[in-house]
Structure formats: C-alpha cells, structure tokens
PDB file of N, CA and C in Angstrom:
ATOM      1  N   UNK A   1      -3.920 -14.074  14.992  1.00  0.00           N
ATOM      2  CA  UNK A   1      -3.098 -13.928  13.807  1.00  0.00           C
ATOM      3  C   UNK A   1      -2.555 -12.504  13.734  1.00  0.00           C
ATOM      4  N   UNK A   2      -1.090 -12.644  13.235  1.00  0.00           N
ATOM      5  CA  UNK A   2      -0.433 -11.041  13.291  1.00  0.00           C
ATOM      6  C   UNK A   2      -1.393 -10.455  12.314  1.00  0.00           C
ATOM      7  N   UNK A   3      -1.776  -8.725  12.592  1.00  0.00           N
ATOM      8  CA  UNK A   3      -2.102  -8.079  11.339  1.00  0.00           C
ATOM      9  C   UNK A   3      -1.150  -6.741  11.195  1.00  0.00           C
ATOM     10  N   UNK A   4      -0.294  -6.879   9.854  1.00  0.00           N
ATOM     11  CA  UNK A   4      -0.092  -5.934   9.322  1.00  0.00           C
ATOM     12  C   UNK A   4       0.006  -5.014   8.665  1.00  0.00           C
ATOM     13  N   UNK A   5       0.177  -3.731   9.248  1.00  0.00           N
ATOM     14  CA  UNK A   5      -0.727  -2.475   8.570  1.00  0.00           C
ATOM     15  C   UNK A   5       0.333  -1.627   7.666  1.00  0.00           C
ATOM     16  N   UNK A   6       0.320  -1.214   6.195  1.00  0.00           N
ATOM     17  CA  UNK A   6       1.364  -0.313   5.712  1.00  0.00           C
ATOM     18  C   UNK A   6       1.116   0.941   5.262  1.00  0.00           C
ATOM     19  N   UNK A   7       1.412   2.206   4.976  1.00  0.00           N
ATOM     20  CA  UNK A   7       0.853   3.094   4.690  1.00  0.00           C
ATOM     21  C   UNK A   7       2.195   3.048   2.903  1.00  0.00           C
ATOM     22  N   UNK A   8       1.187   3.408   1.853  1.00  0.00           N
ATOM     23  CA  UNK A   8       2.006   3.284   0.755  1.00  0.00           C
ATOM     24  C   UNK A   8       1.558   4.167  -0.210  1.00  0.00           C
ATOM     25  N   UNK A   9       2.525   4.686  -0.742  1.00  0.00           N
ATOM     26  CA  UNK A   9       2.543   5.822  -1.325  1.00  0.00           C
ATOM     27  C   UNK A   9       3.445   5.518  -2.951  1.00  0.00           C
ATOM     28  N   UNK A  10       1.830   5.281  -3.419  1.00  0.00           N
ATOM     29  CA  UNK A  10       2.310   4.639  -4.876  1.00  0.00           C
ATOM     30  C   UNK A  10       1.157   5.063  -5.772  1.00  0.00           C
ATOM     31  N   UNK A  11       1.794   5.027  -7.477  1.00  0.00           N
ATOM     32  CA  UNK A  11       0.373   4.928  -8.664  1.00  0.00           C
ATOM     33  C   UNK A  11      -0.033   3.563  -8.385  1.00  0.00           C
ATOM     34  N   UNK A  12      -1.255   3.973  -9.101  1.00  0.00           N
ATOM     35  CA  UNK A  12      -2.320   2.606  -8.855  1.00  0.00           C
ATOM     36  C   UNK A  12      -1.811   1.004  -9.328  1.00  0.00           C
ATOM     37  N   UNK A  13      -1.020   1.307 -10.588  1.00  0.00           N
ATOM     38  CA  UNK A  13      -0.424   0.056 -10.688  1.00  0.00           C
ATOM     39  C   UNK A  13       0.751  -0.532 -10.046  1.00  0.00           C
ATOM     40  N   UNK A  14       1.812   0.541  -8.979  1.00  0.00           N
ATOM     41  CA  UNK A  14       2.640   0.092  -7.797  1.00  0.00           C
ATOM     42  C   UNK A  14       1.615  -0.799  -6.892  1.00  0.00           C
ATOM     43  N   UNK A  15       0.997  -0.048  -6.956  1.00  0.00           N
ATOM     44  CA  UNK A  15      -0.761  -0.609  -5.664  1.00  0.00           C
ATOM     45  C   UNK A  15      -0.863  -2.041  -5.650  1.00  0.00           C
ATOM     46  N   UNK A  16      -1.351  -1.822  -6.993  1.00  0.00           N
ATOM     47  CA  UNK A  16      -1.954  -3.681  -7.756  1.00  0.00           C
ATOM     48  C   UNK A  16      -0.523  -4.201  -7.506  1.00  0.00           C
ATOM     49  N   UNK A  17       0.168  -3.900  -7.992  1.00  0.00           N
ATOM     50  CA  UNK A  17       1.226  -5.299  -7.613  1.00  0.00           C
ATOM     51  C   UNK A  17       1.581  -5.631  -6.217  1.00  0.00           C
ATOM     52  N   UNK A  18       2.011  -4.683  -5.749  1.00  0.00           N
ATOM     53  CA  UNK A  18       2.042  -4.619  -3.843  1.00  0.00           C
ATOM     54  C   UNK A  18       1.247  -5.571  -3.486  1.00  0.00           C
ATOM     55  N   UNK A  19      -0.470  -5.473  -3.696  1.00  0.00           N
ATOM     56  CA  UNK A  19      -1.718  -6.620  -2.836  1.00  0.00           C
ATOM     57  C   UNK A  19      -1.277  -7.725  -3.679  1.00  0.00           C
ATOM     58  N   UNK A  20      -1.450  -7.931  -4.965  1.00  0.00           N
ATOM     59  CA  UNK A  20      -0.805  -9.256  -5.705  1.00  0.00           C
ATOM     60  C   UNK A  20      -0.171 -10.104  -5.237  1.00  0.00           C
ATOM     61  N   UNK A  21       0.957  -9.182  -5.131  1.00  0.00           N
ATOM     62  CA  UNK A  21       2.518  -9.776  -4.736  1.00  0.00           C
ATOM     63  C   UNK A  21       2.423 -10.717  -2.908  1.00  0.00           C
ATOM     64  N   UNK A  22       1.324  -9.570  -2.328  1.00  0.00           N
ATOM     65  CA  UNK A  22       1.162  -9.929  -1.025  1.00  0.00           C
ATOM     66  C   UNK A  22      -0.150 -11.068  -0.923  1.00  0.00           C
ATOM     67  N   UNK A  23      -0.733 -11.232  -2.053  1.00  0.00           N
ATOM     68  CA  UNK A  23      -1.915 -12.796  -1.646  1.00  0.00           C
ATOM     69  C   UNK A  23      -1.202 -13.800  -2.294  1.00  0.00           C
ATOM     70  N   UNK A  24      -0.467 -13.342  -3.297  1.00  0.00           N
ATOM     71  CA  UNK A  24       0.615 -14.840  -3.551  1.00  0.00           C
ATOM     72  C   UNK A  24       0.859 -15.251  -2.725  1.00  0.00           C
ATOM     73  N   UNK A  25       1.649 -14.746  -1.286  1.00  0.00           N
ATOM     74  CA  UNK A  25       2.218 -15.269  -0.021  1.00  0.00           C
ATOM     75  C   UNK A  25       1.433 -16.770   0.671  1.00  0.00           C
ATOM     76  N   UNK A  26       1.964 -17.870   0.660  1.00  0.00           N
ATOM     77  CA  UNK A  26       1.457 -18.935   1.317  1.00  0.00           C
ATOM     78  C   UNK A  26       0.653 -18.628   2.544  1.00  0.00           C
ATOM     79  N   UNK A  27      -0.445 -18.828   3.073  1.00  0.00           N
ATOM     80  CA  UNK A  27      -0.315 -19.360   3.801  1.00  0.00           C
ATOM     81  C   UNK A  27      -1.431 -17.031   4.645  1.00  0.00           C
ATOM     82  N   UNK A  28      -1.526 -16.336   3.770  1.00  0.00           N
ATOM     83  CA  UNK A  28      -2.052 -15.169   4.017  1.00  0.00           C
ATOM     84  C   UNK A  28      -3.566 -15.238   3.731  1.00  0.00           C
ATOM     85  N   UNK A  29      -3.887 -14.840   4.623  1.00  0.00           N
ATOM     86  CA  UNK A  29      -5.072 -14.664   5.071  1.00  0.00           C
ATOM     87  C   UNK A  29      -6.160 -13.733   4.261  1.00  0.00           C
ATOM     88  N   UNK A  30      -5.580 -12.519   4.850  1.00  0.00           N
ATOM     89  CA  UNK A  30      -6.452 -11.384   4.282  1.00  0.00           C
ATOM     90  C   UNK A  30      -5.658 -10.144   3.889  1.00  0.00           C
ATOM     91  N   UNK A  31      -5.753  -9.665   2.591  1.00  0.00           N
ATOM     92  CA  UNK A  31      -5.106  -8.394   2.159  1.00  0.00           C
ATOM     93  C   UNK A  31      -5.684  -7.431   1.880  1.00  0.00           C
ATOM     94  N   UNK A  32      -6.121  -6.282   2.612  1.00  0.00           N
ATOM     95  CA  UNK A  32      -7.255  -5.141   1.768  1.00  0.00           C
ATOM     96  C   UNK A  32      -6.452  -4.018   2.028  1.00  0.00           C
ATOM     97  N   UNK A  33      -7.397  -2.979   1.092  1.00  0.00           N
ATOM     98  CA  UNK A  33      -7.172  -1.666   1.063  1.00  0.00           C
ATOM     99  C   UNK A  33      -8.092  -0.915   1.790  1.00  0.00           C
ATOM    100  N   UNK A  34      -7.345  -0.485   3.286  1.00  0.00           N
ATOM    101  CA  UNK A  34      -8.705   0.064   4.425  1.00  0.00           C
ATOM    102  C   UNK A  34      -8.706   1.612   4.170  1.00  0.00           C
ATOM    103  N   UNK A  35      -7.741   2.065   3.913  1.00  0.00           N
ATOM    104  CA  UNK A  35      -8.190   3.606   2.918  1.00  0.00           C
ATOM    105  C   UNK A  35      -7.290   3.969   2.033  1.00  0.00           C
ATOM    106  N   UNK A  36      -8.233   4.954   1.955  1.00  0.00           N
ATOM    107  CA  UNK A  36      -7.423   6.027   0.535  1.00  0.00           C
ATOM    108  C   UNK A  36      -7.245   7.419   1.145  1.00  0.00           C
ATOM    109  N   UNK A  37      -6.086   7.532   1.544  1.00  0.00           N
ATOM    110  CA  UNK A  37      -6.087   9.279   2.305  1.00  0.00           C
ATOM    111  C   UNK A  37      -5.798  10.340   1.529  1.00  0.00           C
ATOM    112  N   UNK A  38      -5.421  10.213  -0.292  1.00  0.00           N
ATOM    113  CA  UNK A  38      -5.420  10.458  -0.933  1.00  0.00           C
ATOM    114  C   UNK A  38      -7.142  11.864  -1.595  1.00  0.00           C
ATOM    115  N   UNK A  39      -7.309  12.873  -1.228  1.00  0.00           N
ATOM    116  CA  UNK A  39      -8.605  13.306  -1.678  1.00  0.00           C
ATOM    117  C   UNK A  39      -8.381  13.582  -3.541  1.00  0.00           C
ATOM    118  N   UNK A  40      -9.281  13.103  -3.813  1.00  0.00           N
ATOM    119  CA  UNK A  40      -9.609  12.969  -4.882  1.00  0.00           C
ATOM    120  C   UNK A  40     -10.204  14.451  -5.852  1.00  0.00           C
ATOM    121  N   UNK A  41      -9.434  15.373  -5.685  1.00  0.00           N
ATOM    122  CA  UNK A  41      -9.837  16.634  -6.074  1.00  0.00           C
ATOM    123  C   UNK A  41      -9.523  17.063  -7.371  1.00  0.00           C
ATOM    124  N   UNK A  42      -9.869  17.567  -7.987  1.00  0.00           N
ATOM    125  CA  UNK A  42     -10.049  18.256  -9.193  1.00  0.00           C
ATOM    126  C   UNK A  42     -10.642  19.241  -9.870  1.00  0.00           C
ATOM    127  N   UNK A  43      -9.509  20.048  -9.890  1.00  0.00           N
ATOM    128  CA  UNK A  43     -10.698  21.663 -10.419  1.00  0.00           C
ATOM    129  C   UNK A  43     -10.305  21.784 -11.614  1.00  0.00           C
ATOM    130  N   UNK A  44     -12.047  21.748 -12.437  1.00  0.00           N
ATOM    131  CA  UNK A  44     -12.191  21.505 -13.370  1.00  0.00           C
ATOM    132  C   UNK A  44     -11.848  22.962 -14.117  1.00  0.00           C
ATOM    133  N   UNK A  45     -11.460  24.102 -13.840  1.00  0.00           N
ATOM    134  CA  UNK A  45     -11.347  25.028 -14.258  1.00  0.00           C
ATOM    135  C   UNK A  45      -9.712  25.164 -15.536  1.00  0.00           C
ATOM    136  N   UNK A  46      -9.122  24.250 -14.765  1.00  0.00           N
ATOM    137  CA  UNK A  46      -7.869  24.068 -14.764  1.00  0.00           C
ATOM    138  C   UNK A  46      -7.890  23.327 -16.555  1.00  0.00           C
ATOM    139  N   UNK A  47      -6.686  23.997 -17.249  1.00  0.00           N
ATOM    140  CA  UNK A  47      -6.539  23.477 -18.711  1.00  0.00           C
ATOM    141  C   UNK A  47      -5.780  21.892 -18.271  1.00  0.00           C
ATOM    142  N   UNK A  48      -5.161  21.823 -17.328  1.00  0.00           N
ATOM    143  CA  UNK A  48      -4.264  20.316 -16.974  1.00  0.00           C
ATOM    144  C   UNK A  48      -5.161  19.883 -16.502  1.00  0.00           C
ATOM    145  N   UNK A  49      -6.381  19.738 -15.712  1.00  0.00           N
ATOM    146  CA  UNK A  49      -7.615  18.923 -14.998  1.00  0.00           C
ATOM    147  C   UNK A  49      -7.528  17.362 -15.444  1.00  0.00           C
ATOM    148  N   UNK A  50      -7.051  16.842 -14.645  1.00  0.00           N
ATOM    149  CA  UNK A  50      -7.148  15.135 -15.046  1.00  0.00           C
ATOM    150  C   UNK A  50      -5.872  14.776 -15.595  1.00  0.00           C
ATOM    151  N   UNK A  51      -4.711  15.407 -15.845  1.00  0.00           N
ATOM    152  CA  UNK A  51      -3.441  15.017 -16.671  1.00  0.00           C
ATOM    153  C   UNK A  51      -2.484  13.895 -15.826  1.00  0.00           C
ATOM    154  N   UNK A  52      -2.283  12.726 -15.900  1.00  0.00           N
ATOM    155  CA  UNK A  52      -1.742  12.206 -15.488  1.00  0.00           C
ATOM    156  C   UNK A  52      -0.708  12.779 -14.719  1.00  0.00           C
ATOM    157  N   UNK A  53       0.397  13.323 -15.457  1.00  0.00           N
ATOM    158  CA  UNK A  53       1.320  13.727 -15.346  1.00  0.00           C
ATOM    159  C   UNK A  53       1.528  14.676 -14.236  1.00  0.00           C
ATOM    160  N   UNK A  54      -0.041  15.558 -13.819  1.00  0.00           N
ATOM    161  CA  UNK A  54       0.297  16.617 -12.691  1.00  0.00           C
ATOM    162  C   UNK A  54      -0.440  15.724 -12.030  1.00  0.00           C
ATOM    163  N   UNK A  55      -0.889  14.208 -11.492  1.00  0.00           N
ATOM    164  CA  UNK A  55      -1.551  13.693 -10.479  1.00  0.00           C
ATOM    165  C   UNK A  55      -0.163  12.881 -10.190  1.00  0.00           C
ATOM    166  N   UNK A  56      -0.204  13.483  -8.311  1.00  0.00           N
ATOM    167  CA  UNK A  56       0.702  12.601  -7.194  1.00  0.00           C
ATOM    168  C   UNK A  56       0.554  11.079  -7.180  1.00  0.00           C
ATOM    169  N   UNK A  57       1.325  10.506  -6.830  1.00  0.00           N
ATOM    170  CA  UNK A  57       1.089   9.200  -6.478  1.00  0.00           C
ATOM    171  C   UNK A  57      -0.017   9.108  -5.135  1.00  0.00           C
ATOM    172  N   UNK A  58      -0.687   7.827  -5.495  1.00  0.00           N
ATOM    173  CA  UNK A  58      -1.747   7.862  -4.941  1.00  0.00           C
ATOM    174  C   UNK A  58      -1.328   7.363  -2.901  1.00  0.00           C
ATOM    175  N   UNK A  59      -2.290   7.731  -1.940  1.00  0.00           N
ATOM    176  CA  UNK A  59      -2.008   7.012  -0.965  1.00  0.00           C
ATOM    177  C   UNK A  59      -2.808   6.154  -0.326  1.00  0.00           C
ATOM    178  N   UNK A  60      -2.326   5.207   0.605  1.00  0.00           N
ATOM    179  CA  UNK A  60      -3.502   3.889   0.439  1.00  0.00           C
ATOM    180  C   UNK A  60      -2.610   3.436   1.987  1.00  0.00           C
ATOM    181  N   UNK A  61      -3.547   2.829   2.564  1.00  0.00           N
ATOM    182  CA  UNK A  61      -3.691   1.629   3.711  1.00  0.00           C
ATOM    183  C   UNK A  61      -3.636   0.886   3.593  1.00  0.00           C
ATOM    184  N   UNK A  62      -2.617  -0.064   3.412  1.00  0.00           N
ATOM    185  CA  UNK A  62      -2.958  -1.938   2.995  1.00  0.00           C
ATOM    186  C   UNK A  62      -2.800  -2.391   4.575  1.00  0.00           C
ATOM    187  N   UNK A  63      -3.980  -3.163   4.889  1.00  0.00           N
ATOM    188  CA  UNK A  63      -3.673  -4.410   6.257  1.00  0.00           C
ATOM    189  C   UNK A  63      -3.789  -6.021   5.527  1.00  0.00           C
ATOM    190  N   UNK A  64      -2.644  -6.404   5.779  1.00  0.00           N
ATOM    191  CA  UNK A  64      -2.394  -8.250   5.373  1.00  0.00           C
ATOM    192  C   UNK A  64      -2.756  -8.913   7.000  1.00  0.00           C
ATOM    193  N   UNK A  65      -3.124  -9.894   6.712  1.00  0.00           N
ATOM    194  CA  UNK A  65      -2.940 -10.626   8.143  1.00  0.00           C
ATOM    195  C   UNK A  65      -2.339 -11.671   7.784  1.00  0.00           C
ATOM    196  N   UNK A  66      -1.391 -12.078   8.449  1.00  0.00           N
ATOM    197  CA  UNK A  66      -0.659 -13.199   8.638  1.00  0.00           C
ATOM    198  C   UNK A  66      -1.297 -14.119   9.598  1.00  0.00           C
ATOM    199  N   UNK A  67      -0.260 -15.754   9.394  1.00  0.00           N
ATOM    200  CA  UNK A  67      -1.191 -16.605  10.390  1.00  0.00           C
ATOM    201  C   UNK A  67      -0.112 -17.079  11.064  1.00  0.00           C
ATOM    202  N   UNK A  68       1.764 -16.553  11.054  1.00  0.00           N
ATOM    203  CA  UNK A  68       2.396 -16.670  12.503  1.00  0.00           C
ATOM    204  C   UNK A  68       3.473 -15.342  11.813  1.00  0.00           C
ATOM    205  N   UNK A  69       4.280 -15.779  12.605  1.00  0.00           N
ATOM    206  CA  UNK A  69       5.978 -14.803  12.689  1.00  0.00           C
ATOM    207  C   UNK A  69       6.402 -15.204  11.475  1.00  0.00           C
ATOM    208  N   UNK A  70       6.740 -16.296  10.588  1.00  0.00           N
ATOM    209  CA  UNK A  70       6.762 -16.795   9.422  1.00  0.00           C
ATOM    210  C   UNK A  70       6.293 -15.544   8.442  1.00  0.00           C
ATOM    211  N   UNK A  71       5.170 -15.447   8.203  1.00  0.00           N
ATOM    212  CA  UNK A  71       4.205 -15.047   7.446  1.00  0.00           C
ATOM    213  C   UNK A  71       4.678 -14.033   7.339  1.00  0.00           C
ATOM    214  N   UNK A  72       4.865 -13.253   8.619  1.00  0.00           N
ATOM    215  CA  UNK A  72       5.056 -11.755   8.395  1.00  0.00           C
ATOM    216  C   UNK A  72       6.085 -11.330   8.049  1.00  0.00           C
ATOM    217  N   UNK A  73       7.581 -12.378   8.392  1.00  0.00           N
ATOM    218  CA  UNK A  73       8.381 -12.234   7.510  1.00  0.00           C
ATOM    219  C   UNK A  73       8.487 -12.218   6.152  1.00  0.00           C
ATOM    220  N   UNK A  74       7.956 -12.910   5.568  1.00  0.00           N
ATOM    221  CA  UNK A  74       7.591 -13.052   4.069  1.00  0.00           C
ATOM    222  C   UNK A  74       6.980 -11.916   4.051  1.00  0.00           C
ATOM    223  N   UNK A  75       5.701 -11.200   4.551  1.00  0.00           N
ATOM    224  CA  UNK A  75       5.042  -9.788   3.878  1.00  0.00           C
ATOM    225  C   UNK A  75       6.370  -9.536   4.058  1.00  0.00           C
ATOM    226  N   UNK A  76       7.213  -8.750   5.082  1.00  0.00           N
ATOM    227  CA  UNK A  76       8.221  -7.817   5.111  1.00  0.00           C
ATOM    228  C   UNK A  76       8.690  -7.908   4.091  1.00  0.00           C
ATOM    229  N   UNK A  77       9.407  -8.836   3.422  1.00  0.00           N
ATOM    230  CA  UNK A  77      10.109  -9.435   2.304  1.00  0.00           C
ATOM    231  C   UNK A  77       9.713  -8.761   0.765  1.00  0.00           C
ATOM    232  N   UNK A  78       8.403  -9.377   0.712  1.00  0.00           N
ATOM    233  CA  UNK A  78       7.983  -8.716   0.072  1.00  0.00           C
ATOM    234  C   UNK A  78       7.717  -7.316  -0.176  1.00  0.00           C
ATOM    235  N   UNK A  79       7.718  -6.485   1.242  1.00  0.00           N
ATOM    236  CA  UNK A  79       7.032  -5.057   0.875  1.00  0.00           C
ATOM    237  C   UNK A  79       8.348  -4.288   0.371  1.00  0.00           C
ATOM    238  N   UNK A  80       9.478  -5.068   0.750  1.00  0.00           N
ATOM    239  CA  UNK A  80      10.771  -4.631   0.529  1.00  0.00           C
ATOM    240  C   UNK A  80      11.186  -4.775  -1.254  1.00  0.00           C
ATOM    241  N   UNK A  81      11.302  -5.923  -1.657  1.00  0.00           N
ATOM    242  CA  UNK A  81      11.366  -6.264  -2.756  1.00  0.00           C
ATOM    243  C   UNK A  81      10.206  -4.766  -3.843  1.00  0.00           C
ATOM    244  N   UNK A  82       8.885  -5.018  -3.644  1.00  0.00           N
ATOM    245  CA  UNK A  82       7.929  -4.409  -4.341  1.00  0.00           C
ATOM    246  C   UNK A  82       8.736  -2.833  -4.616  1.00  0.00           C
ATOM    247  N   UNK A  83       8.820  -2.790  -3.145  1.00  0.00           N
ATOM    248  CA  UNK A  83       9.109  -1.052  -2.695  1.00  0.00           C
ATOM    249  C   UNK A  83      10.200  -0.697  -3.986  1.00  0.00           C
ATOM    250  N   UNK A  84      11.181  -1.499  -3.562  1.00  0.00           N
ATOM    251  CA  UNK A  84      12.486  -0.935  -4.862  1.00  0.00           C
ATOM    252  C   UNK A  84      12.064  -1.272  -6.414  1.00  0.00           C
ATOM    253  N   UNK A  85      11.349  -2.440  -6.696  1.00  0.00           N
ATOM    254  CA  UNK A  85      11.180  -2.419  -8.029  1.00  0.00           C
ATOM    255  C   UNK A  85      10.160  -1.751  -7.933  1.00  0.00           C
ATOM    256  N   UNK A  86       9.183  -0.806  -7.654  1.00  0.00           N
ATOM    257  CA  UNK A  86       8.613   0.139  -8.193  1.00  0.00           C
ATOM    258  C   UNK A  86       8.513   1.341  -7.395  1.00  0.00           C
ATOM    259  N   UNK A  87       9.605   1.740  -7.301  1.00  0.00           N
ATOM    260  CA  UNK A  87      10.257   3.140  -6.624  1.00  0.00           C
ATOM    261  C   UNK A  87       9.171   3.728  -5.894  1.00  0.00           C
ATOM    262  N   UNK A  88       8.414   2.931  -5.265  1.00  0.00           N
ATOM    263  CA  UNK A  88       7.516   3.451  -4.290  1.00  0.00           C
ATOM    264  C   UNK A  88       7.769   3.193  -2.840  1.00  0.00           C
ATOM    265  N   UNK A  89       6.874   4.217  -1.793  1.00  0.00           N
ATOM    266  CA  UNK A  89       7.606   4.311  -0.528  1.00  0.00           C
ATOM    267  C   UNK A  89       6.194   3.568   0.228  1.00  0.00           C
ATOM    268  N   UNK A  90       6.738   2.760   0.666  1.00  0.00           N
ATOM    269  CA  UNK A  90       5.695   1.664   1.544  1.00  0.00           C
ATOM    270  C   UNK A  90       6.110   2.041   3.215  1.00  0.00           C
ATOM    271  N   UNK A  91       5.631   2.216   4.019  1.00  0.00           N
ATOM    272  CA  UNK A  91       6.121   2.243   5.393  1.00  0.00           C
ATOM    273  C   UNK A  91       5.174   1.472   5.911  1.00  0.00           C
ATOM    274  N   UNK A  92       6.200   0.249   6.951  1.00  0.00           N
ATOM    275  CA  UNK A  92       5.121  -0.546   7.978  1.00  0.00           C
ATOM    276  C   UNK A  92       4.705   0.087   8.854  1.00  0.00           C
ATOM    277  N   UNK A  93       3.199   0.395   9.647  1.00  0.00           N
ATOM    278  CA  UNK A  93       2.501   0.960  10.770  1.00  0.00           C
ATOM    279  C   UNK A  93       3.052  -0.051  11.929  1.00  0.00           C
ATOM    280  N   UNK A  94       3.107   0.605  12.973  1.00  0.00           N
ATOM    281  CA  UNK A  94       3.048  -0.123  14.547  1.00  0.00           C
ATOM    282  C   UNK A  94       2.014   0.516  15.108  1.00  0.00           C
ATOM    283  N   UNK A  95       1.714  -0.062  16.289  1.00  0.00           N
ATOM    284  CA  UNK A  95       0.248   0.686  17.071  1.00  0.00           C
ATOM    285  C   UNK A  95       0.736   1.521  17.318  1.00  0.00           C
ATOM    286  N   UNK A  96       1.765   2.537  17.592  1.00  0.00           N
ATOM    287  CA  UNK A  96       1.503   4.010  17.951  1.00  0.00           C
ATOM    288  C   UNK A  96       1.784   4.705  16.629  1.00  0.00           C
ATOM    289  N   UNK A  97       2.039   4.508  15.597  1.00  0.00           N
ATOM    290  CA  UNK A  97       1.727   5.352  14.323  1.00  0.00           C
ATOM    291  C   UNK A  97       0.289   5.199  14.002  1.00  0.00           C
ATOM    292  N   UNK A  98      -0.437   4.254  14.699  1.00  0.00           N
ATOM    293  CA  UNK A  98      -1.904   4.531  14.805  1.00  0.00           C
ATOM    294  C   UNK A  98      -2.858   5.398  15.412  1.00  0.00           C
ATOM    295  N   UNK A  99      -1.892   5.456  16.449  1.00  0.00           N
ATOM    296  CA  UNK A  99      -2.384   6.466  17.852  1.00  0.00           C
ATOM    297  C   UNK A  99      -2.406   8.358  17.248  1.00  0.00           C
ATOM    298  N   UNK A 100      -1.502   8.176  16.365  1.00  0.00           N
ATOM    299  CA  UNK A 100      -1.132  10.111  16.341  1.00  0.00           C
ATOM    300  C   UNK A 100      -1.982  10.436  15.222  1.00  0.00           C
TER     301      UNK A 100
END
C-alpha cells in the first residue's frame, strides 16, 4: 500500500482538520502524526510566555497510507483543498526529502 508522508506547517486546529479531512477518505487506511519538529520552548521569564499570538504555527509529520493510486489521489486532493482553506503550508515528502 502507497504511504504518504507530508510535512505541515499549521495551528493545531489547521492540524485537526487536515487528519479529519484525510480519514474521511474512502477506502484509507492509516493517518498519524509521526512527529512534532516543532520544540516546545518557553521562557518563562518572558511577560508574553504562553501568548498565543507570539506562538508560530505548529510543525508536524502526517503519514496516510493509501490502499492504490486512487487513494492517493484523493489524499493529494485533499491536502490541496485543506492547504488553501486554512492558509497553511502542507508539503508532500518523497524518499529523498527523507534522506537529507
């Protein structure tokens, strides 16, 4: 079965809809979040410490597996659709954006 890997660069609720949007898909297998490359830092010294407003969008690993060429058209579809309605930047991995 194809597996595809995206690197996405979104707030947490771009996130949730992205995997959502992607287990709705007929016929999909498996959708997780294999990391967070995002470090989770915070200096507490700071009067803004925790303010929404100065925290980046978060970054995350989603792998879907599909179960033919079908399938993965539809993720594509979808990561496309998600991407513009929530102005977040999704990029599909190939094995050598794995490699570097």
């Amino acid at each position: 079965m194809p597996i595809i890997r995206m690197r996405v660069t979104a707030d947490d609720d771009a996130t949730l809809i992205l995997t959502h949007s992607l287990e709705s898909i007929e016929g999909i297998e498996r959708v997780e979040e294999i990391e967070d490359l995002m470090p989770h830092m915070d200096d507490d010294d700071s009067s803004s410490a925790g303010l929404d407003e100065d925290a980046p969008p978060g970054f995350s690993v989603i792998e879907v597996e599909a179960p033919n060429d079908e399938g993965v058209r539809r993720v594509h579809d979808v990561v496309e659709r998600v991407s513009r309605a929530t102005s977040s930047v999704i990029e599909i991995l190939t094995d050598e954006d794995d490699e570097m």
